[in-house]
C-alpha atoms as a PDB file:
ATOM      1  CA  UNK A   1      29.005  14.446  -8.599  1.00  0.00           C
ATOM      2  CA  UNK A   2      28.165  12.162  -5.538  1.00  0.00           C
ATOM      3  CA  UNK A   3      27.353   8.208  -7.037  1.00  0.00           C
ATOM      4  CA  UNK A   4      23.782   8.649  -5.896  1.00  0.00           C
ATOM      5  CA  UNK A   5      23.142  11.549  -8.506  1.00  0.00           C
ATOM      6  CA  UNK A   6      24.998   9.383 -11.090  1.00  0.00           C
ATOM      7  CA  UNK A   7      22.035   6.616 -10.518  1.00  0.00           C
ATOM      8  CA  UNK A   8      20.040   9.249 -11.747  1.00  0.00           C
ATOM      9  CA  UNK A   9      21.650   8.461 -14.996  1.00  0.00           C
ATOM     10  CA  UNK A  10      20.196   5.335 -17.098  1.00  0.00           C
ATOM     11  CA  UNK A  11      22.856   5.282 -19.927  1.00  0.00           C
ATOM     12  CA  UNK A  12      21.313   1.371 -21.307  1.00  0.00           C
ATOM     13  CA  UNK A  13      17.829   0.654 -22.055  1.00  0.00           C
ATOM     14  CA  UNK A  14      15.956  -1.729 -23.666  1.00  0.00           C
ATOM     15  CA  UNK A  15      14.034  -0.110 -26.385  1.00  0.00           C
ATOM     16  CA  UNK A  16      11.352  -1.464 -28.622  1.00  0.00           C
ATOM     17  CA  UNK A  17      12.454  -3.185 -31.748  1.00  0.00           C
ATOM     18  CA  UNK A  18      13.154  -0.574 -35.125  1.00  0.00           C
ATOM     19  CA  UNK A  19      11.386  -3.013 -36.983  1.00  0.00           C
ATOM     20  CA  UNK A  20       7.935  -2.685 -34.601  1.00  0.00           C
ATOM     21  CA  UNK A  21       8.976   1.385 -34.953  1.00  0.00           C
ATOM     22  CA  UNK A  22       8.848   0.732 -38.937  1.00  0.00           C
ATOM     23  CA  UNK A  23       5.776  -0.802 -39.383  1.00  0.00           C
ATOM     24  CA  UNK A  24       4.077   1.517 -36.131  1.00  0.00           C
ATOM     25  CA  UNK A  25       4.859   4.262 -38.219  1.00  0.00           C
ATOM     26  CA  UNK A  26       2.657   3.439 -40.759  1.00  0.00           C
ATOM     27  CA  UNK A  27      -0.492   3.562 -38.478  1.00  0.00           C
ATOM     28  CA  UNK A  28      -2.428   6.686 -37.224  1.00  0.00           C
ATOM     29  CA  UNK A  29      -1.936   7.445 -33.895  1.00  0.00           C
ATOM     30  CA  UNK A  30      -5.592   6.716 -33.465  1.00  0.00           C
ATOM     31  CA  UNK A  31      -5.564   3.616 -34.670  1.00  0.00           C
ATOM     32  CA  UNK A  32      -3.103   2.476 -32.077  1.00  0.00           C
ATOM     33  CA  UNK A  33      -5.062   3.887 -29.369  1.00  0.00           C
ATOM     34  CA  UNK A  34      -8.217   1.628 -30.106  1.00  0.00           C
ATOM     35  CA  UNK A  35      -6.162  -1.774 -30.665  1.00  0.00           C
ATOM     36  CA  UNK A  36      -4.135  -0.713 -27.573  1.00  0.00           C
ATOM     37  CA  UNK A  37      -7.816   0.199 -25.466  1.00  0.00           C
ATOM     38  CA  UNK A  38      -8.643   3.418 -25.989  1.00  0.00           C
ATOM     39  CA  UNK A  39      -5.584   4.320 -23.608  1.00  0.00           C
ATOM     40  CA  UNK A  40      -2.367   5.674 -23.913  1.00  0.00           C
ATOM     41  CA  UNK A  41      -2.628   8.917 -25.435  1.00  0.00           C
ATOM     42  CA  UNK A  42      -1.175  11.948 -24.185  1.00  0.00           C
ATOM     43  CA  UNK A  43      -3.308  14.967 -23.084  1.00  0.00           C
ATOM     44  CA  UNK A  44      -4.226  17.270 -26.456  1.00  0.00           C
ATOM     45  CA  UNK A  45      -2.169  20.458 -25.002  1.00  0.00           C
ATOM     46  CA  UNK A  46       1.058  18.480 -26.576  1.00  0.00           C
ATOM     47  CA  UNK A  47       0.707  18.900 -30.199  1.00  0.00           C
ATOM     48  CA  UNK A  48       2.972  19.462 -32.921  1.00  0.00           C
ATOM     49  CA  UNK A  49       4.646  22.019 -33.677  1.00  0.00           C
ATOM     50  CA  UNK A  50       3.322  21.592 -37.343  1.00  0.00           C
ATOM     51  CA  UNK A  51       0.277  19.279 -38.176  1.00  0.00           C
ATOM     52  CA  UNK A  52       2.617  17.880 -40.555  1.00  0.00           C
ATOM     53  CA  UNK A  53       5.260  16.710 -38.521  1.00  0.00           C
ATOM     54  CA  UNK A  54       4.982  12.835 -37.285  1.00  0.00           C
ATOM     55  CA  UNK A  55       7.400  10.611 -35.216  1.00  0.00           C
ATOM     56  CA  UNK A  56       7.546   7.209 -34.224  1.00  0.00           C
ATOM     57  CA  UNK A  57      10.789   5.656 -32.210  1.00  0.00           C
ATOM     58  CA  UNK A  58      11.141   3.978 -28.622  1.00  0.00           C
ATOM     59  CA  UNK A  59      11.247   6.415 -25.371  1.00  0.00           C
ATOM     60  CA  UNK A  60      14.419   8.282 -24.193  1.00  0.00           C
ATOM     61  CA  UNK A  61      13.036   9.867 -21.049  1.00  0.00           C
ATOM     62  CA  UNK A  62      13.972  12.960 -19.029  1.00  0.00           C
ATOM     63  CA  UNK A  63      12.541  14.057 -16.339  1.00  0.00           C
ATOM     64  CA  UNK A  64      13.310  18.095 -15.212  1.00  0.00           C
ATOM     65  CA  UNK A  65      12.311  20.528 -12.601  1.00  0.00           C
ATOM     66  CA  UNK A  66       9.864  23.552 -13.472  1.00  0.00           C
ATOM     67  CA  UNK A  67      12.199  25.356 -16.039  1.00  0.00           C
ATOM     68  CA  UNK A  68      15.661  23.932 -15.799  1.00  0.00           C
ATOM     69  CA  UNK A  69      16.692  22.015 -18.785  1.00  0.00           C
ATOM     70  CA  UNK A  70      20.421  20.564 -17.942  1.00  0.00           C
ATOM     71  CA  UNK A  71      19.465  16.877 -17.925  1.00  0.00           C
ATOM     72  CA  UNK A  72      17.610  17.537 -21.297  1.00  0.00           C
ATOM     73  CA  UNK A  73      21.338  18.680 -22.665  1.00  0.00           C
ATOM     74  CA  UNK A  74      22.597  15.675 -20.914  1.00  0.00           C
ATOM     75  CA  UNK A  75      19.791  13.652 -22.734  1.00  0.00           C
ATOM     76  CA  UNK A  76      20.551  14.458 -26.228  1.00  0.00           C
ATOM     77  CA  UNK A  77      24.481  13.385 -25.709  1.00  0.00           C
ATOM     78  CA  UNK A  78      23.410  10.335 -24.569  1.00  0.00           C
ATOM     79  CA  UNK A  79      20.138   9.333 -26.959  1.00  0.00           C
ATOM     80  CA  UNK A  80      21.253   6.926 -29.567  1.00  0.00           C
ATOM     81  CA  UNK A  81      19.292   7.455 -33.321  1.00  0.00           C
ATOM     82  CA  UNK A  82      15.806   7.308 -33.883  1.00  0.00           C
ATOM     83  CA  UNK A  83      14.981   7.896 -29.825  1.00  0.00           C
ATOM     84  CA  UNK A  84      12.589   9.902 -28.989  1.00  0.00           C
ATOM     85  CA  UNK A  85      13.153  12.552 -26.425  1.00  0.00           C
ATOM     86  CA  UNK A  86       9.965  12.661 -24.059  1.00  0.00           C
ATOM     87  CA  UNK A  87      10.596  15.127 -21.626  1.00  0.00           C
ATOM     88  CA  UNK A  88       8.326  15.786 -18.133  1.00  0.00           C
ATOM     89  CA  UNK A  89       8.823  19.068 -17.950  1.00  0.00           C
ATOM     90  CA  UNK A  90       5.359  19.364 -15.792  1.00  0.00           C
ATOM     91  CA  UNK A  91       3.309  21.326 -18.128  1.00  0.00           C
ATOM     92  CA  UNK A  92       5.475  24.275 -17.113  1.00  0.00           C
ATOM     93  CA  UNK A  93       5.048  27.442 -19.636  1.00  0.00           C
ATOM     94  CA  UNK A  94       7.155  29.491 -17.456  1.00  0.00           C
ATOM     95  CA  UNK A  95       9.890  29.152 -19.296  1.00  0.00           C
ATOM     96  CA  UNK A  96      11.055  27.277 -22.880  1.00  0.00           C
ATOM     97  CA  UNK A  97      12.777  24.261 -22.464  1.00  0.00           C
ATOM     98  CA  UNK A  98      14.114  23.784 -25.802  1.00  0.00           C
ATOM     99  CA  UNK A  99      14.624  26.027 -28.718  1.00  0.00           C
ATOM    100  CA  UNK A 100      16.175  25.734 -32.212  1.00  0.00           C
ATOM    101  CA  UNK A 101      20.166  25.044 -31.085  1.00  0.00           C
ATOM    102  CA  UNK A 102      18.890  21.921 -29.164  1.00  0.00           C
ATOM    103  CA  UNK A 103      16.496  20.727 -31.804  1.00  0.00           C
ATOM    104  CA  UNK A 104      19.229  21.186 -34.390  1.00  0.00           C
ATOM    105  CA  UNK A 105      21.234  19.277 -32.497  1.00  0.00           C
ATOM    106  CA  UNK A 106      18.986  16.428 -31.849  1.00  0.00           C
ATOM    107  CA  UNK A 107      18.367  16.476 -36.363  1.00  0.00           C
ATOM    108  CA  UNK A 108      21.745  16.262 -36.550  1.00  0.00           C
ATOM    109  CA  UNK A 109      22.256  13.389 -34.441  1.00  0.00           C
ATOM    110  CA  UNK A 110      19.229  11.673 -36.002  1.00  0.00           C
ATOM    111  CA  UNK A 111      17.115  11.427 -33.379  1.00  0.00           C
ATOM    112  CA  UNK A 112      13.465  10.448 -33.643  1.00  0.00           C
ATOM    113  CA  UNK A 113      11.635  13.490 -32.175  1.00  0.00           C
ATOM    114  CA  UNK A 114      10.688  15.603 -29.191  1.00  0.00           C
ATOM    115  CA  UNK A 115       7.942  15.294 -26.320  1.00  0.00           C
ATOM    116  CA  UNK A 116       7.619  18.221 -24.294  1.00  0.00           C
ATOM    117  CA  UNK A 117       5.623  18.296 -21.523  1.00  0.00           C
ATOM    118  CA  UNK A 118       6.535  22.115 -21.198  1.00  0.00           C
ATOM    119  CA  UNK A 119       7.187  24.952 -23.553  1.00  0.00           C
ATOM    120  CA  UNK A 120       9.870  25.545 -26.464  1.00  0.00           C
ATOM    121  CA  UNK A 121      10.823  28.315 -28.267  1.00  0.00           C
ATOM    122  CA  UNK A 122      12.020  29.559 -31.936  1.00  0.00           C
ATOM    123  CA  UNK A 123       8.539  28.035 -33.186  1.00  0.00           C
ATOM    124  CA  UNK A 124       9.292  29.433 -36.797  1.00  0.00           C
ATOM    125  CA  UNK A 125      12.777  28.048 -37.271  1.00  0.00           C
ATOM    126  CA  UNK A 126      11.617  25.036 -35.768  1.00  0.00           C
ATOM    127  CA  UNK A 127       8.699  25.031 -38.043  1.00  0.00           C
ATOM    128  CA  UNK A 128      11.023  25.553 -40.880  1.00  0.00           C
ATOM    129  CA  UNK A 129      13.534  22.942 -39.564  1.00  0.00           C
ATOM    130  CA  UNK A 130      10.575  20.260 -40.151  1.00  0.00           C
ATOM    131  CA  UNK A 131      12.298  17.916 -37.214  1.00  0.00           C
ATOM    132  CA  UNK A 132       9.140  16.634 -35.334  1.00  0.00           C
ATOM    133  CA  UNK A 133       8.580  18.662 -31.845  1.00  0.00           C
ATOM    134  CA  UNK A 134       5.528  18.043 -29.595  1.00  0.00           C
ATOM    135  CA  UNK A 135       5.148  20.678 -26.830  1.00  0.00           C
ATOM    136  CA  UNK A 136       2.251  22.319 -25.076  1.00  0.00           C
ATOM    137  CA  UNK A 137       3.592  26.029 -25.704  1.00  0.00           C
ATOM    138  CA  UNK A 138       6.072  28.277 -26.506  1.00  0.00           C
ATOM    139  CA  UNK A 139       7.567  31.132 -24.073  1.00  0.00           C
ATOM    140  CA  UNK A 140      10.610  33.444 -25.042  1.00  0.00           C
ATOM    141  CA  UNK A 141      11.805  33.125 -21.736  1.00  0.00           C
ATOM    142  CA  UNK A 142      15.011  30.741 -21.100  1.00  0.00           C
ATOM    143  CA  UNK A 143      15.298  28.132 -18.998  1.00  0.00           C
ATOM    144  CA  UNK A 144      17.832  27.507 -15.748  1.00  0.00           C
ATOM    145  CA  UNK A 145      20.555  24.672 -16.131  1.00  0.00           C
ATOM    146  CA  UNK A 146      21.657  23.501 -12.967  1.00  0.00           C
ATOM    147  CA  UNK A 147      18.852  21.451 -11.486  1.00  0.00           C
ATOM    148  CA  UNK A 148      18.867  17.602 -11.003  1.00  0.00           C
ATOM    149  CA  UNK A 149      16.657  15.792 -12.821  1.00  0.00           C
ATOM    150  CA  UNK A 150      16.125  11.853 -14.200  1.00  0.00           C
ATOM    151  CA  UNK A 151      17.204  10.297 -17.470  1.00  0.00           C
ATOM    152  CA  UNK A 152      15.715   6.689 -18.389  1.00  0.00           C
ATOM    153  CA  UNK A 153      13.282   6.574 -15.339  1.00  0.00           C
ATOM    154  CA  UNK A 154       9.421   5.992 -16.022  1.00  0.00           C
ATOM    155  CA  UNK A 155       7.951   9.388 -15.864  1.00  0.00           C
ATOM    156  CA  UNK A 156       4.174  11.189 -16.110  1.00  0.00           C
ATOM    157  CA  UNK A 157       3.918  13.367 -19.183  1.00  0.00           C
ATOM    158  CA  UNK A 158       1.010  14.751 -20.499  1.00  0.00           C
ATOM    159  CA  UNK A 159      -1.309  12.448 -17.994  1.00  0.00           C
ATOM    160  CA  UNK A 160      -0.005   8.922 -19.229  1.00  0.00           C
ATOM    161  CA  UNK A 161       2.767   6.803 -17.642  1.00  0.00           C
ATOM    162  CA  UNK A 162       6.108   6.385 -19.887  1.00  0.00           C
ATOM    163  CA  UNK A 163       8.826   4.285 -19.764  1.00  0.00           C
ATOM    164  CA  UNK A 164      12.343   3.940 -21.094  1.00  0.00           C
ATOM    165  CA  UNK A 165      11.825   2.090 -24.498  1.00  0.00           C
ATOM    166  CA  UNK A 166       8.361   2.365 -24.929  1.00  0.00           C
ATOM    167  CA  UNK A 167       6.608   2.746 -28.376  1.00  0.00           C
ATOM    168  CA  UNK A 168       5.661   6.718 -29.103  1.00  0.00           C
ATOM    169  CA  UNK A 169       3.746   7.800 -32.647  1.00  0.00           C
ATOM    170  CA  UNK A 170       2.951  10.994 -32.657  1.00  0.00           C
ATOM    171  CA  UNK A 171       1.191  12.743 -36.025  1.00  0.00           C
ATOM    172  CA  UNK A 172      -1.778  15.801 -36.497  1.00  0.00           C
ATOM    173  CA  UNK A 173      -3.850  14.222 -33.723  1.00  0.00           C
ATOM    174  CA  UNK A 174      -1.372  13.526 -30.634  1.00  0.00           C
ATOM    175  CA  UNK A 175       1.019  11.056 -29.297  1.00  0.00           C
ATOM    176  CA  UNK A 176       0.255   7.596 -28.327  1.00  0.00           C
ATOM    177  CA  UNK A 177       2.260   5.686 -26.128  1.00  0.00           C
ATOM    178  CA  UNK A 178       2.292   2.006 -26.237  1.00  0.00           C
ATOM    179  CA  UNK A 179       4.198  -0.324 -23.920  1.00  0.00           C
ATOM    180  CA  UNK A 180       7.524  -1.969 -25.190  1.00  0.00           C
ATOM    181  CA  UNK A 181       6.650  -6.117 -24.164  1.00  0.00           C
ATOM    182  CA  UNK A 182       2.562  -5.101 -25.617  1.00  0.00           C
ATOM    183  CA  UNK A 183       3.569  -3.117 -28.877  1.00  0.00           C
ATOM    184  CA  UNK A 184       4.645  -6.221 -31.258  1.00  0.00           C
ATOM    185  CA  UNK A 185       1.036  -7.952 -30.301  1.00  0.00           C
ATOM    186  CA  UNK A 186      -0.995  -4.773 -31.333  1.00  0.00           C
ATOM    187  CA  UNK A 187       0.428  -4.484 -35.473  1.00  0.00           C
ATOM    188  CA  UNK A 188      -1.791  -6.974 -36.899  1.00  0.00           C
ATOM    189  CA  UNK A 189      -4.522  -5.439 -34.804  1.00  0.00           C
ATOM    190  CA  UNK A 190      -3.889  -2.201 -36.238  1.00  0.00           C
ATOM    191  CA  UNK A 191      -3.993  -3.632 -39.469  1.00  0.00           C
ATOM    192  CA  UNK A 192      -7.203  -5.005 -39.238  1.00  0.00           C
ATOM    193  CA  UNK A 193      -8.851  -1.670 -38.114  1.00  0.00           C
ATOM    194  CA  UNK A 194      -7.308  -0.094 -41.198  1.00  0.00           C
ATOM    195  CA  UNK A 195      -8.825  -2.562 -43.860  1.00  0.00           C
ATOM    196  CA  UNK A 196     -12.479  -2.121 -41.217  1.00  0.00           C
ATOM    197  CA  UNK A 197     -12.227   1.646 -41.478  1.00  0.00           C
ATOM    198  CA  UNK A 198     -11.313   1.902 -45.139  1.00  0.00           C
ATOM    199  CA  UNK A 199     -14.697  -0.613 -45.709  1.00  0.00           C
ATOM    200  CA  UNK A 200     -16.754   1.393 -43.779  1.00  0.00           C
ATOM    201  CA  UNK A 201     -16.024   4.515 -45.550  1.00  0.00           C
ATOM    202  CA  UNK A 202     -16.643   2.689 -49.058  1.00  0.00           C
ATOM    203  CA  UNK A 203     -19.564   2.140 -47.783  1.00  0.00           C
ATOM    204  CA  UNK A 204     -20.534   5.546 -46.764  1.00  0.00           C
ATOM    205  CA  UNK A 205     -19.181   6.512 -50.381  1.00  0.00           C
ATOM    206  CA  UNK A 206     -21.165   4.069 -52.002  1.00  0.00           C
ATOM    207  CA  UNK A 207     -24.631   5.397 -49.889  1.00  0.00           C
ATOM    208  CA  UNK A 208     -24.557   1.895 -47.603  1.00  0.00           C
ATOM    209  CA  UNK A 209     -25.339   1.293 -44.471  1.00  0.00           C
ATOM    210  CA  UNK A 210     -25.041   4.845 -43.159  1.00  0.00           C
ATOM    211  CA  UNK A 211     -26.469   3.483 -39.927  1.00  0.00           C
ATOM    212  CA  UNK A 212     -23.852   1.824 -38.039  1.00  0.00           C
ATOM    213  CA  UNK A 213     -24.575  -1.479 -37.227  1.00  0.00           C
ATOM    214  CA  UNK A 214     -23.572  -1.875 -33.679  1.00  0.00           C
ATOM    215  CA  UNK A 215     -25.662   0.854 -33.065  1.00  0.00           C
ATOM    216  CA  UNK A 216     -29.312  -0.223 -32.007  1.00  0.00           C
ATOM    217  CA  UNK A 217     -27.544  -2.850 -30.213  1.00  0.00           C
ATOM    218  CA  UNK A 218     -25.549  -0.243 -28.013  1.00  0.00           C
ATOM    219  CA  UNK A 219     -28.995   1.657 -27.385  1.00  0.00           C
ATOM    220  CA  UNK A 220     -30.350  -1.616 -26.315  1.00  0.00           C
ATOM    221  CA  UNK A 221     -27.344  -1.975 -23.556  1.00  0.00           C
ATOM    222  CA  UNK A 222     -28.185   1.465 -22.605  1.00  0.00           C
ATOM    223  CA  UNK A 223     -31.576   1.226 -22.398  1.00  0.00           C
ATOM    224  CA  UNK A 224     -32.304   3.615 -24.731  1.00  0.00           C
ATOM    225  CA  UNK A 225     -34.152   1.122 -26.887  1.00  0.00           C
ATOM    226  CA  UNK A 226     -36.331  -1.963 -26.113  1.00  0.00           C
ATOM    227  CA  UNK A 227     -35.903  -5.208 -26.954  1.00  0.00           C
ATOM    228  CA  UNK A 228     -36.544  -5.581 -30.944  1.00  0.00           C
ATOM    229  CA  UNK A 229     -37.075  -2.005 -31.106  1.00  0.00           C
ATOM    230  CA  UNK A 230     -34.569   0.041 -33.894  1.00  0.00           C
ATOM    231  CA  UNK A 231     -34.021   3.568 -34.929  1.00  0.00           C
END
């Protein structure tokens, strides 16, 4: 292995803090999403394997060639506990990139969870296995290993930019990705859209203001409504 392939090898990262992961956890995906700008989210075609399954951890990344998994094996021995594995497989259903031997392995080492941009296989042991996987399919079909790819290089999956380290929460709805320096600044953020959401639907419990009350205001910006006017 020439020393220019070996570059291709990030073994040290700097990952978000566990105790940002901790309290991330806590939050719906969604909720990051809006205190991070309504960005970040990974296209809906990655979902989880199980709409029970969640994850939260900083970014291992991998980046692989349409159907070859070898620097996904090479990932896994290197990924310390409680990364997550997000892999740019480049939407590729050819082929499964993972299946139950490699996802056992990853439990066993206590990682955080999988990202597959790409397909997996073994859904029902996986299923059973309850280890959180995110993938856009599943094909029988087994992948190649001898193809260079990237470990701990910023990568595309699923539409949105990810780097080594960065925040990923993942639960029923998607996965959110949320920069390493910007995560800390977003948890009190998040916390305040909780205690606003869980008002609002005490209010809609109770029978008050069913209207929102941004609303004639936005139709007003749109000019959908006149000035004074209201639904």
């Amino acid at each position: 292995m020439t020393q220019e392939t070996l570059n291709e090898i990030r073994r040290d990262i700097e990952r978000v803090s566990p105790e940002v992961v901790a309290k991330a956890s806590g939050f719906a995906a969604s909720i990051l999403a809006d205190v991070a700008g309504r960005r970040g989210t990974l296209q809906g075609a990655i979902a989880p394997l199980s709409p029970t399954m969640r994850l939260a951890g900083p970014a291992f990344t991998v980046e692989v060639r349409h159907g070859d998994n070898l620097m996904i094996h090479a990932a896994i021995a290197l990924a310390k506990p409680g990364d997550v594995l997000v892999i740019d497989g480049k939407g590729d259903r050819t082929a499964a990139l993972m299946g139950s031997i490699m996802i056992n392995a990853c439990k066993k080492l206590g990682l955080g969870g999988v990202v597959i941009d790409g397909s997996i296989r073994d859904t029902d042991e996986l299923r059973d296995l309850g280890f959180p996987v995110y993938a856009v399919g599943a094909n029988p079909n087994g992948p190649t290993k001898f193809v260079p790819g990237r470990i701990n290089w910023p990568i595309s999956c699923g539409g949105i930019s990810v780097r080594p380290g960065d925040l990923i929460v993942g639960d029923a709805d998607g996965v959110v990705v949320i920069e390493r320096e910007k995560a800390p600044s977003l948890l009190e953020a998040a916390a305040k859209k909780v205690a606003e959401e869980r008002k609002r639907l005490d209010d809609i419990a109770a029978g008050r203001d069913l209207k929102p009350q941004w609303l004639d205001a936005a139709l007003r910006a749109a000019g959908l409504l006149k000035a004074g006017e209201t639904l």
